[in-house]
Protein backbone atom coordinates (compact mmCIF):
# COMPACT_ATOMS: atom_id res chain seq x y z
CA UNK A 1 22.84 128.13 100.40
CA UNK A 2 25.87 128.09 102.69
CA UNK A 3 23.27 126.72 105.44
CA UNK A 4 22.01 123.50 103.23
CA UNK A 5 25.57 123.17 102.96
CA UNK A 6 26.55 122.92 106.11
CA UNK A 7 23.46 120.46 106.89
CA UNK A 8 24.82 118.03 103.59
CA UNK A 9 28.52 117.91 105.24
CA UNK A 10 26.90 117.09 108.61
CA UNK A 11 24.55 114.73 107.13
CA UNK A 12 27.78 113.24 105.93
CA UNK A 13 29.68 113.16 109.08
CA UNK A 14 26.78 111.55 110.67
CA UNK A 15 26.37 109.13 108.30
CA UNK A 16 29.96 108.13 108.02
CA UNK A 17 30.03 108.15 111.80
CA UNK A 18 27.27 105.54 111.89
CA UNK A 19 29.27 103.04 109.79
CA UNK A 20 32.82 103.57 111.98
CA UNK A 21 30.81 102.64 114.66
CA UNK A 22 29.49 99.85 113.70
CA UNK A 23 32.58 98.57 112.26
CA UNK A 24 33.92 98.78 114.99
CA UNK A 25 31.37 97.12 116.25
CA UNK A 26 32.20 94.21 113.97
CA UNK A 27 35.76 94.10 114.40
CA UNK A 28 35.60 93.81 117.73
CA UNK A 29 32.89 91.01 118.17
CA UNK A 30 35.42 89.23 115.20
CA UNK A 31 38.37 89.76 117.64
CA UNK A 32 36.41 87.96 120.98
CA UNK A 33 34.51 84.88 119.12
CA UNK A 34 38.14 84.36 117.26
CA UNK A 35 39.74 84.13 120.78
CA UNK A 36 37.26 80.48 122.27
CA UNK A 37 37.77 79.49 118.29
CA UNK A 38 41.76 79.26 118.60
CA UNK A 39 41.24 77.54 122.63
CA UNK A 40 38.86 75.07 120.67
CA UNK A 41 40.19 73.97 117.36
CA UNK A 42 43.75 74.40 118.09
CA UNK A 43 46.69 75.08 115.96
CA UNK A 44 46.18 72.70 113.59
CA UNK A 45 42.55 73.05 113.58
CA UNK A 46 42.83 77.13 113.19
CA UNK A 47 45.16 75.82 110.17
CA UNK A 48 42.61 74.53 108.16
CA UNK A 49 40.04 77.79 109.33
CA UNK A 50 42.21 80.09 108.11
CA UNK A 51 43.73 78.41 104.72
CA UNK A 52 39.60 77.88 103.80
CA UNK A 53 39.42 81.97 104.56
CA UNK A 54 42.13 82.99 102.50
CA UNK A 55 40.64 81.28 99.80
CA UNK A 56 36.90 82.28 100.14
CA UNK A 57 38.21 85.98 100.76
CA UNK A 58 40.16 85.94 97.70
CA UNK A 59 37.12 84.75 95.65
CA UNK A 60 34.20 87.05 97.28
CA UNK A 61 36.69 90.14 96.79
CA UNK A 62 36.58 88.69 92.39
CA UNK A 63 33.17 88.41 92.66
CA UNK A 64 31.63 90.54 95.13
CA UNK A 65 33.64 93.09 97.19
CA UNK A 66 32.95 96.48 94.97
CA UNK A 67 29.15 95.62 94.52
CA UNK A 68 28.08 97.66 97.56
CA UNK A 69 30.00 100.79 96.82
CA UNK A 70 29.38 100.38 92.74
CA UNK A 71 25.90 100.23 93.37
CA UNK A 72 25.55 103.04 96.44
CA UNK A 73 27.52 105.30 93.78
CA UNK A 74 25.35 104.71 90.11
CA UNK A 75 21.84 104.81 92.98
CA UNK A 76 23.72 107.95 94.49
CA UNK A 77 23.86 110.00 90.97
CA UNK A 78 20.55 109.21 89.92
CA UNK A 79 18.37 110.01 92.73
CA UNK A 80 20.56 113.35 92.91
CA UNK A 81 19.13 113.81 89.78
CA UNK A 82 15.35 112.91 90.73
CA UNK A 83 15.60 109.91 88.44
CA UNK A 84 13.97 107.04 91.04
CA UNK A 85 12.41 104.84 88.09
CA UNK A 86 16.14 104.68 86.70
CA UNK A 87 17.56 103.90 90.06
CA UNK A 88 15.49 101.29 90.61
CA UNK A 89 16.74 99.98 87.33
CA UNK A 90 20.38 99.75 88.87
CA UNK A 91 18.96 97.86 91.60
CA UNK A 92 17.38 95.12 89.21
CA UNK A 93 20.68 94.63 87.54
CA UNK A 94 22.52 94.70 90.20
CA UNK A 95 20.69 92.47 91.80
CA UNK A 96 21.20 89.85 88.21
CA UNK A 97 25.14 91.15 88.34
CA UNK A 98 24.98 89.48 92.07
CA UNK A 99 22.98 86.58 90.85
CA UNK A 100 25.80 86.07 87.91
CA UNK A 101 29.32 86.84 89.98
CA UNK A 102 27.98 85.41 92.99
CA UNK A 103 27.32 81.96 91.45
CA UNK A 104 30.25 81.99 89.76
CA UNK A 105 32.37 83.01 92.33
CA UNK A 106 30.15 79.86 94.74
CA UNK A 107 30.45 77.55 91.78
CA UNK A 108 34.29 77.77 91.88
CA UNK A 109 34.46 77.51 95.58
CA UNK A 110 32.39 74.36 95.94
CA UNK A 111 33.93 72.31 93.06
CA UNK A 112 37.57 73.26 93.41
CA UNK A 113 37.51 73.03 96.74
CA UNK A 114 39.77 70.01 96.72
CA UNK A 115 42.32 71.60 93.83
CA UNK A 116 42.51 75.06 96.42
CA UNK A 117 43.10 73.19 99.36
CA UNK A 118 45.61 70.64 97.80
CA UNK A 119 47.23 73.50 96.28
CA UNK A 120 47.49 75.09 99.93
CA UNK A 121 48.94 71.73 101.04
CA UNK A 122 46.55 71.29 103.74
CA UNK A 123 43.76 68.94 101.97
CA UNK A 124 41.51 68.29 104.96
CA UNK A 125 40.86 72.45 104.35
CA UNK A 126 38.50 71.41 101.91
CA UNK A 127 35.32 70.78 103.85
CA UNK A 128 35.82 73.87 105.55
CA UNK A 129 36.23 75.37 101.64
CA UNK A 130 32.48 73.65 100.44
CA UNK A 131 30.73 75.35 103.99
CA UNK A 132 31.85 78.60 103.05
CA UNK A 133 30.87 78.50 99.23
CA UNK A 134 26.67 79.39 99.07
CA UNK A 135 27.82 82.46 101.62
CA UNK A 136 29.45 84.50 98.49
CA UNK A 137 26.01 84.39 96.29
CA UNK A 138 24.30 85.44 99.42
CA UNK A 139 27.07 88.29 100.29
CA UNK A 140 26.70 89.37 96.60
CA UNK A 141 22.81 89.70 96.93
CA UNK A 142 23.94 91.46 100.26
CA UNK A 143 26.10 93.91 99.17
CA UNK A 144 23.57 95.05 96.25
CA UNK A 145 20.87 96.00 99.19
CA UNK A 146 23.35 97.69 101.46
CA UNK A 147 24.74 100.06 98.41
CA UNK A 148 21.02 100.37 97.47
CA UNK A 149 20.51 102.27 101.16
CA UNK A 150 23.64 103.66 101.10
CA UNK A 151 23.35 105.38 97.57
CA UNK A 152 19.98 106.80 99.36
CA UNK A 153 22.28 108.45 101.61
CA UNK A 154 21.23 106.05 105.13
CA UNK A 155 23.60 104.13 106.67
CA UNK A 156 21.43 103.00 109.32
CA UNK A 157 19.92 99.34 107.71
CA UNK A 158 23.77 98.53 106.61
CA UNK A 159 25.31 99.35 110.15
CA UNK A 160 22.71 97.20 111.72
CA UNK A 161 22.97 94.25 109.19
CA UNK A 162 26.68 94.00 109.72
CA UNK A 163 25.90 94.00 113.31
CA UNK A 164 23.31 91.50 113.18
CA UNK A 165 25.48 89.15 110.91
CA UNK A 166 28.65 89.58 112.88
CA UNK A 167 27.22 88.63 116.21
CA UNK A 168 25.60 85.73 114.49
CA UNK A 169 28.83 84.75 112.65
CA UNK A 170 30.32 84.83 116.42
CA UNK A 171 27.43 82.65 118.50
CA UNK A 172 27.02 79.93 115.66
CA UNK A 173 30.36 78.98 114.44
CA UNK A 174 31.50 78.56 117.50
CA UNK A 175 28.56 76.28 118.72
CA UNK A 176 28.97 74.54 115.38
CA UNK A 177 32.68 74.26 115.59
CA UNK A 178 32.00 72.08 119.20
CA UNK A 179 29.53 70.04 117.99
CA UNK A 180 31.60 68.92 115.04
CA UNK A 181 34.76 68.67 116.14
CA UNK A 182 33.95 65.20 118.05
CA UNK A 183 34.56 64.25 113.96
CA UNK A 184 37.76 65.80 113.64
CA UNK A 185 39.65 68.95 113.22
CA UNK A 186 38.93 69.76 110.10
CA UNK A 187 34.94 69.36 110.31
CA UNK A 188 35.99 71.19 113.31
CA UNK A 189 36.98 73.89 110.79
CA UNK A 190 34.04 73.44 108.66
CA UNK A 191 32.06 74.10 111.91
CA UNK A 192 33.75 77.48 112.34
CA UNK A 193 32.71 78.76 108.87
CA UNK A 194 29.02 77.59 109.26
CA UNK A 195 28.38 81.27 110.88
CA UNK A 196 30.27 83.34 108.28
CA UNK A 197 27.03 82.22 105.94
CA UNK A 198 24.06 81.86 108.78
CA UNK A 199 25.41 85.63 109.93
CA UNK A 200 24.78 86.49 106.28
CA UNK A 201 22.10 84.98 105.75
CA UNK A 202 20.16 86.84 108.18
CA UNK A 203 21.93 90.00 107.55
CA UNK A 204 19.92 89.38 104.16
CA UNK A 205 16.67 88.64 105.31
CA UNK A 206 16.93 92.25 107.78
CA UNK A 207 17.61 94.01 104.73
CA UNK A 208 15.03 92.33 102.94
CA UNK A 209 12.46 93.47 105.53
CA UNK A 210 13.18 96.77 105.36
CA UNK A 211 13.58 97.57 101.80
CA UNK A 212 9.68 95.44 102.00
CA UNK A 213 9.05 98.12 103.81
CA UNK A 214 9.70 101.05 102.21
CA UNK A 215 8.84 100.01 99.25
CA UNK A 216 5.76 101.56 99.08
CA UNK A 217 7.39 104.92 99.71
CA UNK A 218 9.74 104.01 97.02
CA UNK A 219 6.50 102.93 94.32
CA UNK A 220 5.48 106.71 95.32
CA UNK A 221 8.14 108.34 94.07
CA UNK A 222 8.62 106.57 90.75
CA UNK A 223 5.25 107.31 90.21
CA UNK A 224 5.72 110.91 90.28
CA UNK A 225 9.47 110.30 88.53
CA UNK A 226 8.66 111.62 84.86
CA UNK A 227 11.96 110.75 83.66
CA UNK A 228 12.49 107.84 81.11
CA UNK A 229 14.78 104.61 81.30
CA UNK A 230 17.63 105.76 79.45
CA UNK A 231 19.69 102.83 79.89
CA UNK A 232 18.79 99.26 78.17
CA UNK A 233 19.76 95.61 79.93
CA UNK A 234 23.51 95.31 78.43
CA UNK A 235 23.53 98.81 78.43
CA UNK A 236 23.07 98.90 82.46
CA UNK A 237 25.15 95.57 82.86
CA UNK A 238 28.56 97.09 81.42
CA UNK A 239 27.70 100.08 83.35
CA UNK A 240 27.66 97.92 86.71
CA UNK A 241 30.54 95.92 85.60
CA UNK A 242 32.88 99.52 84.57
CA UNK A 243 32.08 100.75 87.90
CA UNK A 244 32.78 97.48 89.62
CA UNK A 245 36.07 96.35 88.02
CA UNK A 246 38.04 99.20 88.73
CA UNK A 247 37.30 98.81 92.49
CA UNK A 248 38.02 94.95 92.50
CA UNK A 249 41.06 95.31 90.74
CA UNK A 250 42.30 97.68 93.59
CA UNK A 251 40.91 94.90 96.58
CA UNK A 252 42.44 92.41 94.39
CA UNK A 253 46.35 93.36 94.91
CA UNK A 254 45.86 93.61 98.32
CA UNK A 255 44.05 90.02 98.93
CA UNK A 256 46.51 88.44 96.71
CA UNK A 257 49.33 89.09 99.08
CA UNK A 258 47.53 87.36 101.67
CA UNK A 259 46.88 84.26 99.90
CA UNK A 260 50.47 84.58 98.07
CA UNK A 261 51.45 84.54 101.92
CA UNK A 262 49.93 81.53 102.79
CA UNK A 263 51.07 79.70 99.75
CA UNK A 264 54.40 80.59 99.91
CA UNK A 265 54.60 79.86 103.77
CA UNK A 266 53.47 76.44 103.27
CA UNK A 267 54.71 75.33 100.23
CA UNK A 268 57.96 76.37 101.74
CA UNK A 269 56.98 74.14 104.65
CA UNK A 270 56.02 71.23 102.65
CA UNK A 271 59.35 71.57 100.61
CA UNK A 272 61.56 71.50 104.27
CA UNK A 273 59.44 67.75 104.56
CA UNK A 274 57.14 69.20 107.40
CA UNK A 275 54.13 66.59 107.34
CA UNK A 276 50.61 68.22 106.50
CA UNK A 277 49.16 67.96 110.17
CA UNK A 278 52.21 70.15 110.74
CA UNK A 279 51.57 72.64 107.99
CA UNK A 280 48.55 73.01 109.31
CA UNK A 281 49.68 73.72 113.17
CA UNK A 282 52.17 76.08 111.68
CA UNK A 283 49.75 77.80 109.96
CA UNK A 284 47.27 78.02 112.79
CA UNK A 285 50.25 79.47 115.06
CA UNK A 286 50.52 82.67 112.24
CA UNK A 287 46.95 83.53 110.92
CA UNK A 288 45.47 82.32 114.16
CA UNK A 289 47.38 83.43 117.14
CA UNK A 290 49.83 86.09 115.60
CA UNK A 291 47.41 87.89 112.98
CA UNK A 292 44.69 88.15 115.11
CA UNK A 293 46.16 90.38 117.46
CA UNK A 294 47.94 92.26 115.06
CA UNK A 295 45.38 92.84 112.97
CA UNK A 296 43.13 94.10 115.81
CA UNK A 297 44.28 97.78 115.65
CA UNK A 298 45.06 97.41 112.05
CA UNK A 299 41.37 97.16 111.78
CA UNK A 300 40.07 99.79 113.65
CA UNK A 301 42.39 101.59 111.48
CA UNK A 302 40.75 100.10 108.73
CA UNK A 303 37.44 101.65 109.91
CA UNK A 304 38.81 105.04 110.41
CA UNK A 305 40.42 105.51 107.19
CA UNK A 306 36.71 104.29 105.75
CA UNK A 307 35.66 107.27 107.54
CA UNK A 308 38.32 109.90 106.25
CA UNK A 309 37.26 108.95 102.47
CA UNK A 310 34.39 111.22 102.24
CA UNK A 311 35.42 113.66 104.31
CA UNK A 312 38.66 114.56 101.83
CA UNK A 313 36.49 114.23 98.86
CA UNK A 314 34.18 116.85 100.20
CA UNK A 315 37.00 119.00 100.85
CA UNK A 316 38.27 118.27 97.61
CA UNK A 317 35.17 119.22 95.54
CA UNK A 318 34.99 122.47 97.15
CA UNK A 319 38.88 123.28 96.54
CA UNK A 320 39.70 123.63 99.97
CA UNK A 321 43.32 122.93 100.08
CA UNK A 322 44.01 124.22 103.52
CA UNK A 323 41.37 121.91 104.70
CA UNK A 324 42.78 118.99 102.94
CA UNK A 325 46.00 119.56 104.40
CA UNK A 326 44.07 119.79 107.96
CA UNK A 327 42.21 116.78 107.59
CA UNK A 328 45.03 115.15 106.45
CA UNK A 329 46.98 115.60 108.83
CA UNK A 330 44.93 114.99 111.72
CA UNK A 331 43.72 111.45 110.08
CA UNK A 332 47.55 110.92 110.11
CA UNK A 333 47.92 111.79 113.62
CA UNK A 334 44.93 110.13 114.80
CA UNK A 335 45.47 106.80 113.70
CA UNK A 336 49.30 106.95 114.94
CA UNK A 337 47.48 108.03 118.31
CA UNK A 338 46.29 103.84 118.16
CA UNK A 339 49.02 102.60 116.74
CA UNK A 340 51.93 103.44 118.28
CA UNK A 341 50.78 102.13 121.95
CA UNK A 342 49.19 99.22 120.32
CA UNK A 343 52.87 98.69 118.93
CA UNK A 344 54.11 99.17 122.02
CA UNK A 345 52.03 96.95 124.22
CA UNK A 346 52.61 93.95 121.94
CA UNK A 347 56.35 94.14 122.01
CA UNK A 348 56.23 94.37 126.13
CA UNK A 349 53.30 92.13 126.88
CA UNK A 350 53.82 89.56 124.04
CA UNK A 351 54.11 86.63 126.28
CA UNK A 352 51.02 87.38 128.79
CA UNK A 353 48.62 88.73 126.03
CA UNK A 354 49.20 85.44 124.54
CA UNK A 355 48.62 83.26 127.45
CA UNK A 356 45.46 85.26 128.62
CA UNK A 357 44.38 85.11 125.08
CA UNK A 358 45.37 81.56 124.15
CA UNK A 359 46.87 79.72 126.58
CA UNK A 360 49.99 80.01 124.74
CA UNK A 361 53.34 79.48 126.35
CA UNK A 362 55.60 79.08 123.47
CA UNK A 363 58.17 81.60 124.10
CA UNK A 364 58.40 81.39 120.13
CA UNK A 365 55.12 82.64 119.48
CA UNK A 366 56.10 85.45 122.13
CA UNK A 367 58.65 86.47 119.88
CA UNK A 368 57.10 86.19 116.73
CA UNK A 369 54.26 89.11 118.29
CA UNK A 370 57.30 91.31 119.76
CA UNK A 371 59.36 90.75 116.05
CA UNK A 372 56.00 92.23 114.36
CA UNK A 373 54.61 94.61 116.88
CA UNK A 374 56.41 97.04 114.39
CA UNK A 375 53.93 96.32 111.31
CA UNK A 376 51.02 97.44 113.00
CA UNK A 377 52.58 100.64 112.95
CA UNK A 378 53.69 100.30 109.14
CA UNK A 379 50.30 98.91 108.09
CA UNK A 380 48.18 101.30 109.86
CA UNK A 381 49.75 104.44 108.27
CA UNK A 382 49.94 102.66 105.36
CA UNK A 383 46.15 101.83 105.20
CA UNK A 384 45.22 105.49 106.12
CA UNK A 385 47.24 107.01 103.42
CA UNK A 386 45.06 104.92 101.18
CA UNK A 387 41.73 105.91 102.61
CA UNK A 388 43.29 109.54 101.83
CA UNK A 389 44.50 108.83 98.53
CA UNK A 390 40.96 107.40 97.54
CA UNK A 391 39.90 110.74 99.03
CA UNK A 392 41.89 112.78 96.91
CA UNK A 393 40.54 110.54 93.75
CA UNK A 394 44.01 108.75 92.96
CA UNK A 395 42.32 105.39 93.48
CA UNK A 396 45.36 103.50 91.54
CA UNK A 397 48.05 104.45 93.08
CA UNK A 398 47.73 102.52 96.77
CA UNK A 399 46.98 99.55 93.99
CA UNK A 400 50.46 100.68 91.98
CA UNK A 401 52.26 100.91 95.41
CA UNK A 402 51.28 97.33 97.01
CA UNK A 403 52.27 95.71 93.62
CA UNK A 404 55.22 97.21 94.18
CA UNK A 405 55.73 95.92 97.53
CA UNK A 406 54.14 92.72 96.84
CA UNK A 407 56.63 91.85 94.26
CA UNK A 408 59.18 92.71 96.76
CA UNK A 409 58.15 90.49 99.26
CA UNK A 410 57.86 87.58 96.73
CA UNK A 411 61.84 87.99 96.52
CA UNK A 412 61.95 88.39 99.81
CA UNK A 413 59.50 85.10 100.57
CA UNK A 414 61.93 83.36 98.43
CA UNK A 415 64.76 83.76 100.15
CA UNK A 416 63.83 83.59 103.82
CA UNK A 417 61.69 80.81 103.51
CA UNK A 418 62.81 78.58 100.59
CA UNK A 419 66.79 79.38 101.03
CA UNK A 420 67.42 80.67 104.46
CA UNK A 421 64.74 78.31 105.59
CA UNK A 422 63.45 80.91 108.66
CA UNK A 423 59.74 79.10 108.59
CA UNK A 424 57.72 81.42 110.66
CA UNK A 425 60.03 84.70 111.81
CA UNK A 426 60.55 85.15 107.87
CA UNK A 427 57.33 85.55 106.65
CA UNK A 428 56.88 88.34 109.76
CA UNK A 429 60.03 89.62 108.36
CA UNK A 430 58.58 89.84 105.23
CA UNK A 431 55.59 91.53 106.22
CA UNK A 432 57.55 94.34 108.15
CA UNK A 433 59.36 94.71 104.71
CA UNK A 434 56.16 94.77 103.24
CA UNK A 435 54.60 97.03 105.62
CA UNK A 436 57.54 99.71 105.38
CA UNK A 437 57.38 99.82 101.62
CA UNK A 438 53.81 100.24 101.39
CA UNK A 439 53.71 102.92 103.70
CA UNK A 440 56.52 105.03 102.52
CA UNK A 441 54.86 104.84 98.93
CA UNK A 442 51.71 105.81 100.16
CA UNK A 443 52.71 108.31 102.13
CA UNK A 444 55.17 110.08 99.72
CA UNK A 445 52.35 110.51 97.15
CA UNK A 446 49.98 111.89 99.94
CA UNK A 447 52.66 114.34 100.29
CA UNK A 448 53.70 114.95 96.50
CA UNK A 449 50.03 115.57 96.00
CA UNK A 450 48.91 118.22 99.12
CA UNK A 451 52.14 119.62 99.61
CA UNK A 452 51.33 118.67 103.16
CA UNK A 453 53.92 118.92 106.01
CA UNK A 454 53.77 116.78 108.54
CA UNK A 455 53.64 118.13 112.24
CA UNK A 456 56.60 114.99 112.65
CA UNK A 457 56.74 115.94 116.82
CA UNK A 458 52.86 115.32 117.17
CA UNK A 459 52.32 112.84 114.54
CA UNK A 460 54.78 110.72 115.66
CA UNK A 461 57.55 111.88 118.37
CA UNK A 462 54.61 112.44 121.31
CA UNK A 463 52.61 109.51 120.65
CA UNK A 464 55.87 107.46 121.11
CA UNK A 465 56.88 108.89 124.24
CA UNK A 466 53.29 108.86 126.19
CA UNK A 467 53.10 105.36 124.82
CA UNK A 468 56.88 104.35 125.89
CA UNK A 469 55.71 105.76 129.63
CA UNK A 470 52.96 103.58 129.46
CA UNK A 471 54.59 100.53 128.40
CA UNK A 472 56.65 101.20 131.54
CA UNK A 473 54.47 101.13 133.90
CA UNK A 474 52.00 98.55 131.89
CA UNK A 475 55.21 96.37 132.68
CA UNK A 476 56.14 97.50 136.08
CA UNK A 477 52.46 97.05 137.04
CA UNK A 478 51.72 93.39 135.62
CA UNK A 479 54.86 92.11 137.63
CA UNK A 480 54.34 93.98 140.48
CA UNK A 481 50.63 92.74 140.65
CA UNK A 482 51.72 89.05 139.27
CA UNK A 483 53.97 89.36 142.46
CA UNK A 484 51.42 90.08 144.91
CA UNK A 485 48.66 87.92 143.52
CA UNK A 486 50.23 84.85 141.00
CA UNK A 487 47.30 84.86 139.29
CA UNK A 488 48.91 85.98 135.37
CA UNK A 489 45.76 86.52 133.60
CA UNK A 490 44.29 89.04 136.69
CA UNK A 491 47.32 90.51 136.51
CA UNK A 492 47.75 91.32 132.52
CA UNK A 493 44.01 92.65 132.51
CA UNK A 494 44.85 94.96 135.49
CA UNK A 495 47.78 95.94 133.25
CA UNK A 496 46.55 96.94 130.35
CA UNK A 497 43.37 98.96 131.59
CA UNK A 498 45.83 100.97 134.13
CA UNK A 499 48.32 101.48 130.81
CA UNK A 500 44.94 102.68 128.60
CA UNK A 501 43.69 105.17 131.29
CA UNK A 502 48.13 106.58 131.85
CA UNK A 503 48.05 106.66 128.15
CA UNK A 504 45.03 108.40 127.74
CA UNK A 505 45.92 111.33 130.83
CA UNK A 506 49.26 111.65 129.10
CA UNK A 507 47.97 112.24 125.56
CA UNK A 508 45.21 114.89 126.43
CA UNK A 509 48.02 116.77 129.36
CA UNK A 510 50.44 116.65 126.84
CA UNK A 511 48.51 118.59 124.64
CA UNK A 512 49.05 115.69 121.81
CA UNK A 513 45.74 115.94 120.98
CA UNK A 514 43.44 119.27 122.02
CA UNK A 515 39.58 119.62 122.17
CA UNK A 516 39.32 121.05 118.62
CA UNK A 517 41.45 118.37 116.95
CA UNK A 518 39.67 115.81 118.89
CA UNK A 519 36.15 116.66 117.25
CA UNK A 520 37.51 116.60 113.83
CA UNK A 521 38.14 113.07 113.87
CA UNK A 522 35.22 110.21 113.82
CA UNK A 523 33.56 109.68 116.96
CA UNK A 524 35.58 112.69 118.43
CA UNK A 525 32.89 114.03 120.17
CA UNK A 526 31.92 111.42 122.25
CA UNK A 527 35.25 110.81 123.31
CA UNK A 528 35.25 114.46 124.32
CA UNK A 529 32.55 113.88 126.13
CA UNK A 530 33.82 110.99 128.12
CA UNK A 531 37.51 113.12 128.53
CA UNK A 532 34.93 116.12 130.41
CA UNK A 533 32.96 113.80 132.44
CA UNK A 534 36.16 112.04 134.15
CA UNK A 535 37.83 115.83 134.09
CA UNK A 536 41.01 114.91 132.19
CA UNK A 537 39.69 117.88 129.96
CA UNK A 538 39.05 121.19 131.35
C-alpha cells in the first residue's frame, strides 16, 4: 500500500512537473515575440494592444478561465470511482457550458467593442477588440478538452497544446501586425491579436486529434462501465456551473485590478486634457515596456506556485503537518531565490535592459523600471502564498485579501493620479502599495494557518546579499565591457549571463540552497543535474 503510494505522489510530481515546464515554456516565448511587437507598433500602437487585452482577459476569465480545472476535477472524481459513462457525461456538458459562456462572453466582445474601447478612452482599440472576440468560444471549447486529459491524470496533450498555441500566437501576430500596420496603428494592433486566436485555434484542433484518437480506448471502457447516469442535463449543468463560479469569482478580483488600472490611468489622463494618440503612447510606455519585464519573473512565479498546489494538498490529505510546514517553506524560499536578483537587476540595469530590449532611451521609463523593481518582489511572494493557500483549501481568502488591497489602491489611484496628478510613477506607486498589502495578507494567513516559521536568514537575508554581489559586479562588468567595446547591447548581454552564473556559484557555496532542498522544488532535479555537471556541486 505504502508502495502504490509512493508511485501516486510521483505520478503527481511528474505530472505537475510537465505543466511548469511547459509554462514556462509559454511565458517565455510570450516574453521574446512581445519584445519585435513593442520595436514594431510603438508606444502608441502597444497602447491600443494592450487596452484590447485587458478587456478580452477580463471577459475570457467571466466566461472561461475555471472551465479547465472545473472540468479536470468533476472527470477526476468519477473515473476514481470507475464511472467512465458518467464522465463522459461531464465532458458533453461541458462541452454545451463552453458552447453557452463562450458565445456569450464572444458576443459581448464583438458588439461592445466600441462602448469598451470608448470607455478606455482609446477608441481606435476597438478593431483590435472585434479580432480577439471568436478566440474566447474557441478557448472555452479549449479549456473543456485540456481538463478532460487532465482529470485523466495526463498532462502531456495540455503541455503540448499550450506550446503549440503559444509559439503560433508568437510567429503570426507578429507577421500580421507588419502586414497591417501599412493601415495604421491600430489595425497594427488588430494585427497583433490575430495570433492569440490562430495559436488557439490550432491548440484545438491538436487536442481534437488526440482525444479522436483515444477514443476508441475510451468507447472500451464505458462499455465495460456498469454504472448508471446518475445525473440528468440541468442536473449536470448546475453542477458545472457550482464548480465553475467559485473559481471565477477568485480570477475575477484579481483581473479587475488590472482593468480598474487601466481605466483609472487613462481616464485620469484624459481628465489632465492629454489627447487620445497620447493616452495611447502613455499606455503603451506602462503595459508595454514596463509590465513586460516586470511581469517576466512574476510569471515564472506564477508557474511555480501552479506547481506547489498539489503538492500541499497531498500533504494535507495525509495530515502531514511537518511536511506542510517543509514544503512551505521551501516554495517560499524558492521563489524569493528568483525574485530577489530579478529585483535587483532591474533597479541596476533599468536603463540598458530597456534599450537592448526596446530601444528605449527615456531616462523616464528607466526610472519607472528601477521605482517598481520592488513589486516583483511583493507580487511574487504574494502569488506563491496563494498557490499555498489554495493548497491548504482556503481558496477565498487570497480573493478576501486582493479586495482588500484593491480597494486600497482605488484610494490610492485617486489621489496620485486624479489630485496629485503623478501620471505614470503613481500608478507604479500604487502597485508597490498594492503589492505590499497583498503579500503581507497572504502571507500572515499562511502563517496563522501552519504555524510555520520562517527560516527569515535563508528566505530572505541570503538571497539579498548573493544577489546585491551580483548586481555589483553585473554593473561593474557592463561598464567595464561598454568601456572597452562601445557596443551597449554586447555589453548588457555579457552582463547579465556573467551576473546569472556569480549568482548561481554564490547561492549553491553559500549553502542558500543544498542538494536536498533543491530536489524538493519543481524541476529541482535537473537543475541538480546541471549544478554536478559544471561541479559547482560536489
Amino acid at each position: 500500500m505504502k508502495k502504490n503510494n509512493n508511485i501516486s505522489k510521483n505520478s503527481i510530481v511528474m505530472q505537475g512537473s510537465i505543466l511548469v515546464m511547459a509554462s514556462i515554456i509559454v511565458r517565455l516565448i510570450g516574453f521574446i515575440y512581445r519584445i519585435p511587437l513593442v520595436r514594431m507598433l510603438g508606444d502608441e500602437g502597444m497602447g491600443y494592444y494592450s487596452v484590447a487585452f485587458q478587456i478580452y482577459s477580463f471577459v475570457l476569465v467571466i466566461s472561461s478561465y475555471g472551465i479547465p480545472i472545473a472540468v479536470s476535477k468533476l472527470i477526476s472524481a468519477k473515473i476514481s470511482l470507475g464511472e467512465h459513462k458518467n464522465a463522459h457525461h461531464i465532458f458533453k456538458g461541458a462541452l454545451l457550458f463552453a458552447l453557452i459562456s463562450g458565445g456569450i462572453g464572444a458576443s459581448v466582445i464583438w458588439f461592445g467593442a466600441d462602448f469598451f474601447a470608448n470607455m478606455m478612452n482609446t477608441p481606435l482599440a476597438a478593431n483590435a477588440l472585434r479580432v480577439l472576440a471568436p478566440t474566447i468560444l474557441i478557448v472555452a471549447f479549449l479549456g473543456v478538452l485540456r481538463g478532460y486529459f487532465q482529470g485523466m491524470n495526463t498532462m502531456v496533450p495540455t503541455a503540448l497544446s499550450q506550446i503549440i498555441e503559444q509559439v503560433l500566437n508568437a510567429v503570426i501576430s507578429i507577421l500580421a501586425a507588419w502586414l497591417l500596420i501599412g493601415s495604421g496603428l491600430h489595425w497594427g494592433a488588430a494585427g497583433g491579436t490575430i495570433g492569440t486566436g490562430v495559436g488557439a485555434l490550432f491548440g484545438l484542433l491538436f487536442m481534437i486529434v488526440i482525444y479522436m484518437m483515444i477514443r476508441p480506448m475510451l468507447k472500451r471502457k464505458q462499455a465495460y462501465d456498469s454504472s448508471t447516469q446518475a445525473e440528468g442535463f440541468l442536473t449536470l449543468q448546475k453542477t458545472i456551473s457550482l464548480t465553475i463560479v467559485p473559481i471565477i469569482l477568485g480570477t475575477t478580483v484579481f483581473q479587475l485590478t488590472n482593468i480598474m488600472d487601466a481605466y483609472m490611468f487613462n481616464s485620469a489622463l484624459a481628465f489632465q486634457g492629454f489627447t487620445e494618440n497620447q493616452v495611447a503612447s502613455y499606455y503603451g510606455i506602462l503595459d508595454g515596456k514596463y509590465k513586460v519585464i516586470i511581469n517576466l519573473p512574476i510569471s515564472l512565479g506564477s508557474a511555480l506556485a501552479a506547481a506547489t498546489v498539489p503538492s500541499i494538498a497531498t500533504s494535507l490529505v495525509s495530515g502531514h503537518k511537518k511536511e506542510i510546514n517543509h514544503k512551505v517553506n521551501i516554495a517560499i524560499r524558492f521563489i524569493m531565490l528568483i525574485a530577489i536578483p530579478a529585483a535587483v537587476g532591474a533597479l541596476i540595469m533599468a536603463r540598458p535592459i530597456l534599450m537592448l530590449l526596446f530601444n528605449e532611451t527615456n531616462p523616464a521609463v528607466a526610472n519607472m523600471l528601477r521605482i517598481g523593481s520592488i513589486t516583483i518582489v511583493f507580487f511574487c511572494l504574494s502569488t506563491i502564498s496563494v498557490g499555498i493557500l489554495q493548497g491548504l483549501d482556503r481558496i477565498t481568502l487570497p480573493v478576501k485579501h486582493s479586495a482588500i488591497a484593491m480597494s486600497i489602491k482605488i484610494v490610492v489611484n485617486i489621489l496620485l493620479l486624479f489630485v496629485l496628478q503623478m501620471d505614470l510613477y503613481g500608478i507604479i506607486i500604487s502597485n508597490i502599495i498594492f503589492s505590499v498589502i497583498s503579500a503581507y495578507l497572504n502571507l500572515k494567513a499562511v502563517k496563522k494557518i501552519t504555524g510555520i516559521k520562517l527560516n527569515i536568514k535563508k528566505a530572505f537575508i541570503m538571497p539579498l546579499i548573493c544577489s546585491s554581489i551580483m548586481g555589483i559586479v553585473v554593473f561593474a562588468m557592463h561598464q567595464l565591457l561598454y568601456y572597452i567595446t562601445n557596443i551597449d547591447k554586447l555589453s548588457t548581454v555579457s552582463a547579465i549571463v556573467v551576473g546569472i552564473g556569480v549568482y548561481g556559484i554564490l547561492v549553491i557555496k553559500t549553502n542558500t540552497i543544498n542538494k536536498r532542498e533543491l530536489l524538493s522544488v519543481p524541476l529541482g532535479h535537473k537543475i541538480l543535474k546541471i549544478c554536478l555537471k559544471l561541479k559547482i556541486i560536489d
